[in-house]
Protein backbone atom coordinates (compact mmCIF):
# COMPACT_ATOMS: atom_id res chain seq x y z
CA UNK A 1 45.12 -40.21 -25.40
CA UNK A 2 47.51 -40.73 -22.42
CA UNK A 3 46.52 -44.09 -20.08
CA UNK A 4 44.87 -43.15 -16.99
CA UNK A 5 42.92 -40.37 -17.93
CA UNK A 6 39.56 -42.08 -18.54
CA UNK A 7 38.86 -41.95 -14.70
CA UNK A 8 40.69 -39.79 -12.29
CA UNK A 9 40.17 -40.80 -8.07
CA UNK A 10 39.69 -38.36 -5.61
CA UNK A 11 38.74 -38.71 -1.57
CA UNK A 12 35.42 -37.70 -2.51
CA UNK A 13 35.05 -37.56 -6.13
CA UNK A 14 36.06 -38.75 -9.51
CA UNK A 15 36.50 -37.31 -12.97
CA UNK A 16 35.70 -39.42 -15.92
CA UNK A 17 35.52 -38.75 -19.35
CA UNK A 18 32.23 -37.45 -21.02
CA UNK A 19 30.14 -39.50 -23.38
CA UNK A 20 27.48 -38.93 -25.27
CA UNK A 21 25.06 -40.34 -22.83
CA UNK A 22 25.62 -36.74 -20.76
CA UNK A 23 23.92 -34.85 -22.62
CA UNK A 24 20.94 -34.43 -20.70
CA UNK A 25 22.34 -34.19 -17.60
CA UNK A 26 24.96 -31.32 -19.23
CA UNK A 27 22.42 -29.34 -20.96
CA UNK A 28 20.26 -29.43 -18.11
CA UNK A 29 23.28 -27.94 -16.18
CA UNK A 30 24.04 -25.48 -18.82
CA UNK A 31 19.77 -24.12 -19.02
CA UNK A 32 19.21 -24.24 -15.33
CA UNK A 33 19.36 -20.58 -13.86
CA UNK A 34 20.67 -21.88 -10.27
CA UNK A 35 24.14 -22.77 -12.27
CA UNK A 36 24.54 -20.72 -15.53
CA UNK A 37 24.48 -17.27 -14.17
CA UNK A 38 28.26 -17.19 -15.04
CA UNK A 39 28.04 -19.10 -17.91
CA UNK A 40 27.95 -18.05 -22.06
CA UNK A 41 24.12 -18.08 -23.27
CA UNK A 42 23.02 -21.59 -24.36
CA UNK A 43 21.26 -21.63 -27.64
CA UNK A 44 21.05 -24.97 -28.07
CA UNK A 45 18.67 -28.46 -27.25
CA UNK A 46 19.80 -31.59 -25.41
CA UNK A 47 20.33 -33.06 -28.96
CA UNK A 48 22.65 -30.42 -30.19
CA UNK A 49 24.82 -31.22 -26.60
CA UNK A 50 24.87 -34.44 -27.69
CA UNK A 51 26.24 -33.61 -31.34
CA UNK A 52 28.53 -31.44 -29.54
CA UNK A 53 29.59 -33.66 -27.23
CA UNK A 54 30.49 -36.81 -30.35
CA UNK A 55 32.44 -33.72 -31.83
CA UNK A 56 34.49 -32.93 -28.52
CA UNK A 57 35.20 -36.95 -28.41
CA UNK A 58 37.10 -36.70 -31.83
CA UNK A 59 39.78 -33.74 -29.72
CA UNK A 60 40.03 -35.47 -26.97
CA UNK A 61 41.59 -38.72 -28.74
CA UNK A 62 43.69 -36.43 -30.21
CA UNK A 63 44.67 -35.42 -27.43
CA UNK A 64 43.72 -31.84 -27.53
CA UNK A 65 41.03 -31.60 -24.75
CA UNK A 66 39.27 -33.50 -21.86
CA UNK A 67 36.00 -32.99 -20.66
CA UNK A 68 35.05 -35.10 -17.41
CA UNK A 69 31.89 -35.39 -15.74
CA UNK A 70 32.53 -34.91 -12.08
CA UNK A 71 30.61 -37.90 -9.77
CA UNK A 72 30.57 -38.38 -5.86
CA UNK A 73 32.24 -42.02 -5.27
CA UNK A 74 28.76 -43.30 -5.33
CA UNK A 75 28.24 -42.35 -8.88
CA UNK A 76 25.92 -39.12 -8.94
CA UNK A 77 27.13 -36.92 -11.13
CA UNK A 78 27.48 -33.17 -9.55
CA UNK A 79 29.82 -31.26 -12.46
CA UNK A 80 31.38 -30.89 -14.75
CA UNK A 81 34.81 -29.60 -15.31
CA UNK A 82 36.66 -29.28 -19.01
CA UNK A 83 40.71 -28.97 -19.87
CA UNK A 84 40.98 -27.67 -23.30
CA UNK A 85 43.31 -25.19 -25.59
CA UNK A 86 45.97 -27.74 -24.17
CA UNK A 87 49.57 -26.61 -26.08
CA UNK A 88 52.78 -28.05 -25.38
CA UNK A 89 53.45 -26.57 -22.26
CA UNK A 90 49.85 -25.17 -21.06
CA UNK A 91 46.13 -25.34 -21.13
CA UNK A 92 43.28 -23.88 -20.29
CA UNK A 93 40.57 -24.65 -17.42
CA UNK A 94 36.72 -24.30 -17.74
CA UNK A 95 33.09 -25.12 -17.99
CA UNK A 96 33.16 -25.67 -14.23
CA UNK A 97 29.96 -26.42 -12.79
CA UNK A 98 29.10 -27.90 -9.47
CA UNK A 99 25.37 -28.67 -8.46
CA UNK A 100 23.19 -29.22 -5.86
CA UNK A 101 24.82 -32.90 -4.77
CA UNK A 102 28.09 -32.24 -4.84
CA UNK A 103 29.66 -33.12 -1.49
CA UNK A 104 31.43 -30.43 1.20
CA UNK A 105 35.08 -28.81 -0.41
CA UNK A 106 33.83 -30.04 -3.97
CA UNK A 107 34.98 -27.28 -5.19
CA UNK A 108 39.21 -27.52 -4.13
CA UNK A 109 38.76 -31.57 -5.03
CA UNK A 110 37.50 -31.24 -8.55
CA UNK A 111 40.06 -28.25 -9.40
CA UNK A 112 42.95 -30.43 -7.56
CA UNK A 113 41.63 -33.47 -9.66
CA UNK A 114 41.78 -31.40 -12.60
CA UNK A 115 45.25 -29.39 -12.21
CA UNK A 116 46.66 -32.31 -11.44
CA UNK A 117 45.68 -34.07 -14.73
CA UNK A 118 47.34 -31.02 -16.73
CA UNK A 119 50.41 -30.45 -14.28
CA UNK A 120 51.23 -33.70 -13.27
CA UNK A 121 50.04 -36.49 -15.69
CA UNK A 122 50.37 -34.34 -19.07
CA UNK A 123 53.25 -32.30 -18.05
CA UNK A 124 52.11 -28.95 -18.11
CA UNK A 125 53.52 -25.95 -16.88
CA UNK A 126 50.51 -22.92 -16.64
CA UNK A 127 46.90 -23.10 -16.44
CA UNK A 128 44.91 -20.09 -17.81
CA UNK A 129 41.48 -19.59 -16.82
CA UNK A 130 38.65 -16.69 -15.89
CA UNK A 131 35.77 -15.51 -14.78
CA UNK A 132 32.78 -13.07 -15.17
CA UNK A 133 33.70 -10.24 -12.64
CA UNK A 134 30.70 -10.66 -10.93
CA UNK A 135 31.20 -14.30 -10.12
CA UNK A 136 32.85 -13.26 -6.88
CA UNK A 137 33.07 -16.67 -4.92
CA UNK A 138 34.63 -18.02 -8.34
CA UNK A 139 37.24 -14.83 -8.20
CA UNK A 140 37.80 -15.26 -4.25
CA UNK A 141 38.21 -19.53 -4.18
CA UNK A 142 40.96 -18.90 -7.51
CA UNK A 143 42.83 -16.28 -5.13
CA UNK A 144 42.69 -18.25 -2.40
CA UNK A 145 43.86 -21.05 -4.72
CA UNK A 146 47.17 -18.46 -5.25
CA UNK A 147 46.56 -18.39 -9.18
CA UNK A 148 47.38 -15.01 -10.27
CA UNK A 149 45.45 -12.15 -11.62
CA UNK A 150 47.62 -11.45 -14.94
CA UNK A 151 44.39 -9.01 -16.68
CA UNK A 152 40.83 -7.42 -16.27
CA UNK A 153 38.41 -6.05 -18.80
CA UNK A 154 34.82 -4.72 -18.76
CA UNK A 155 33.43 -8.37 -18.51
CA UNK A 156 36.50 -11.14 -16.63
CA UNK A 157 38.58 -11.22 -14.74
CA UNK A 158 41.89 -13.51 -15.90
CA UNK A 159 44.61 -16.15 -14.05
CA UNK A 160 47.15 -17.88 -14.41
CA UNK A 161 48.50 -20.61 -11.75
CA UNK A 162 51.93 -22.02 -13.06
CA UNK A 163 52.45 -25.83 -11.82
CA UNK A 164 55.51 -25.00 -9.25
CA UNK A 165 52.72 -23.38 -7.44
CA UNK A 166 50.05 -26.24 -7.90
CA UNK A 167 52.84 -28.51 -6.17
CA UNK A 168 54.14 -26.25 -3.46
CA UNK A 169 50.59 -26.34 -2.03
CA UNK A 170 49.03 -29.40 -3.30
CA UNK A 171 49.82 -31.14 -0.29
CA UNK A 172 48.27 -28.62 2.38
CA UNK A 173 45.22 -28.68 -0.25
CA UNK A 174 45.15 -32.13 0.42
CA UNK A 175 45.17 -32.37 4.22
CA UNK A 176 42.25 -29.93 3.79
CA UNK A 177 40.82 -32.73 1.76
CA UNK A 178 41.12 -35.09 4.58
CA UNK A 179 40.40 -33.35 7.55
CA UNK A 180 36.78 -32.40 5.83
CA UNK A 181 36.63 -36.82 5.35
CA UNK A 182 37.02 -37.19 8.09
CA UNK A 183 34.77 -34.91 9.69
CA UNK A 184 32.06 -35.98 7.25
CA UNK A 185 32.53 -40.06 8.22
């Protein structure tokens, strides 16, 4: 694993990497109607997440995914977010999921947090990603993002946002980022 990926600092927020310890907190994400609307069925117990979870740890010291719990700075957890299907030159994003205490623009931070970790510390150049066709705030905040549509079938809609893109806007994302700070100081 690359240094520096264990815990990634935001304005609001951090990324760190999942441990087995999550489980409950994950599955209880993943089973909670308020959050998995958009999400693949869960068939599973807090146990299995946890098996899961020791079997994800194995990729991501090879490098080949990185699944991060997403905290406010005072350590509650409010997400999760999860780079995986990482290739030379791309990955893909998902198993986003903010809750109830994440704090105002969540939502741009963690996905700035987390593009930046593929673009700019592991040197990728696309990010591929969907989502369900009904998840229409997901589908508007990825447009607004400027990823593009590249496809659309009966259930997703699918993007890609290429990392000349990510870094033409990151810093505008950014001032959004600390205008909202300092509003909420």
């Amino acid at each position: 694993m690359i240094d520096g990926l264990k815990k990634i600092l935001g304005y609001n927020l951090c990324l760190r990497l999942i441990t087995p310890e999550d489980a409950e907190y994950v599955h209880g994400l993943r089973i909670n109607p308020l959050y998995n609307t958009h999400l693949s069925a869960v068939t599973g117990t807090e146990a299995d997440q946890r098996v899961w979870i020791e079997a994800y740890k194995t990729r991501e010291g090879e490098g080949r995914e990185y699944y991060y719990i997403i905290e406010r700075l005072d350590g509650i957890a409010c997400g999760v977010v999860r780079l995986y299907e990482i290739t030379s030159d791309s990955f893909t994003w998902g198993s986003w999921i903010l809750d109830h205490n994440k704090p105002a623009k969540a939502a741009l931070e963690s996905a700035l947090l987390s593009f930046g970790i593929g673009f700019e510390r592991l040197g990728l150049k696309n990010v591929f990603f969907d989502a369900k066709r009904n998840n229409t705030h997901a589908i508007a905040f990825y447009r607004r993002l400027g990823a593009v549509e590249t496809s659309v079938d009966d259930n997703n809609v699918y993007f890609e946002y290429e990392r000349n893109l990510f870094m033409r806007d990151r810093d505008n994302h950014i001032s959004i980022l600390q205008v909202a700070n300092r509003e909420n100081k």
